[in-house]
Protein backbone atom coordinates (compact mmCIF):
# COMPACT_ATOMS: atom_id res chain seq x y z
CA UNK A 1 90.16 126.38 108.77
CA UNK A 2 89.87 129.92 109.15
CA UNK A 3 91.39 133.34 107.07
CA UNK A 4 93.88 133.73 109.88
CA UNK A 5 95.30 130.13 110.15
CA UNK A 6 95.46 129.94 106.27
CA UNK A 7 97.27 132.64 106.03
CA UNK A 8 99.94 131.76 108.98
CA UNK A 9 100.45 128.70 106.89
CA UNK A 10 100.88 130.36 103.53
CA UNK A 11 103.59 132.53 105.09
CA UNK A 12 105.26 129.58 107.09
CA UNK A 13 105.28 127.34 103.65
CA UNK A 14 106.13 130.80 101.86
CA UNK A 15 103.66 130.21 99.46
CA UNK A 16 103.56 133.53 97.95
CA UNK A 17 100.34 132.96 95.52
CA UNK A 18 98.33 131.63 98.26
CA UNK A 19 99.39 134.45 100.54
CA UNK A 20 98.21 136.89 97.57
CA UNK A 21 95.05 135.16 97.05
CA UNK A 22 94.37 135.18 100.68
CA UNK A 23 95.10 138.89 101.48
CA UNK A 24 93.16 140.00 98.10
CA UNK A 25 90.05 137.88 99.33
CA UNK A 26 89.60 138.97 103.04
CA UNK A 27 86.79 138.24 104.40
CA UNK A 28 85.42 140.94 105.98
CA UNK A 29 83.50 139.96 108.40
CA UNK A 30 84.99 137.16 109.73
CA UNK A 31 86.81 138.83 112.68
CA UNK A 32 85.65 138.72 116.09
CA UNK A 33 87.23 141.10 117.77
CA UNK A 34 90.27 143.89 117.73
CA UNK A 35 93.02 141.19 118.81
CA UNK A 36 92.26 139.26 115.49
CA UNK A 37 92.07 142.61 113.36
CA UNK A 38 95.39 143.14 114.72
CA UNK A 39 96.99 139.96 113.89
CA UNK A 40 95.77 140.10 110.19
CA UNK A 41 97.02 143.29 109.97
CA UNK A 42 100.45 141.97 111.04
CA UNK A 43 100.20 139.04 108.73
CA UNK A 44 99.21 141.39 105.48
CA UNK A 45 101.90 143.35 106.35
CA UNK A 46 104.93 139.78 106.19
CA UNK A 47 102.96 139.26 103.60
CA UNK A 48 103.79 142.04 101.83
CA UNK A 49 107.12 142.08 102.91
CA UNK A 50 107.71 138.24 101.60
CA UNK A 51 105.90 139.68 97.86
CA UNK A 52 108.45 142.80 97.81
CA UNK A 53 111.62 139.71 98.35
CA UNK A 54 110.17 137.84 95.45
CA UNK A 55 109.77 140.97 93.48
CA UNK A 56 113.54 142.09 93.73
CA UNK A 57 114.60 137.80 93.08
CA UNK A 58 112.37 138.45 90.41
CA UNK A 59 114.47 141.67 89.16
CA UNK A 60 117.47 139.58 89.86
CA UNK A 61 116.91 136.81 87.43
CA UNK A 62 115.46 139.04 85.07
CA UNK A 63 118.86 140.47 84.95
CA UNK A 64 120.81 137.67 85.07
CA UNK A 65 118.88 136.35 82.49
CA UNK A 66 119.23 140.05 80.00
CA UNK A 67 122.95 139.77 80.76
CA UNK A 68 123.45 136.26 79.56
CA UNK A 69 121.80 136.73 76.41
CA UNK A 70 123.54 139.80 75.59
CA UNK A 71 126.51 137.82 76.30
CA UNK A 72 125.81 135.28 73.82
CA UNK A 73 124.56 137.96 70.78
């Protein structure tokens, strides 16, 4: 399976460590052509999209999580 398809499946399964490990690790010179080049650079960029969602969930819970032990001080 190739960079492309592996990363179209990280996103579908919203696998957001594959996704990072993909994007982090791309290999260079696996693209044929501009079309391809293209797509990857529309699938780093709902990548990063889907890591900046996880980062404010993140922020969320982290909240969530500081309010409820003040709460219980």
């Amino acid at each position: 399976m190739n960079w492309l398809d592996s990363l179209k499946i990280a996103l579908l399964e919203q696998n957001t460590q594959r996704a990072y490990e993909l994007v982090v690790n791309i290999p260079k010179d696996s693209f044929k052509d501009m079309e391809e080049l293209l797509v990857a650079q529309e699938l780093i960029s709902q990548t990063i999209e889907m890591l900046e969602g996880d980062q404010e969930n993140l922020k969320k819970q982290m909240l969530q999580v500081k309010m409820a032990k003040k709460f219980l001080e």
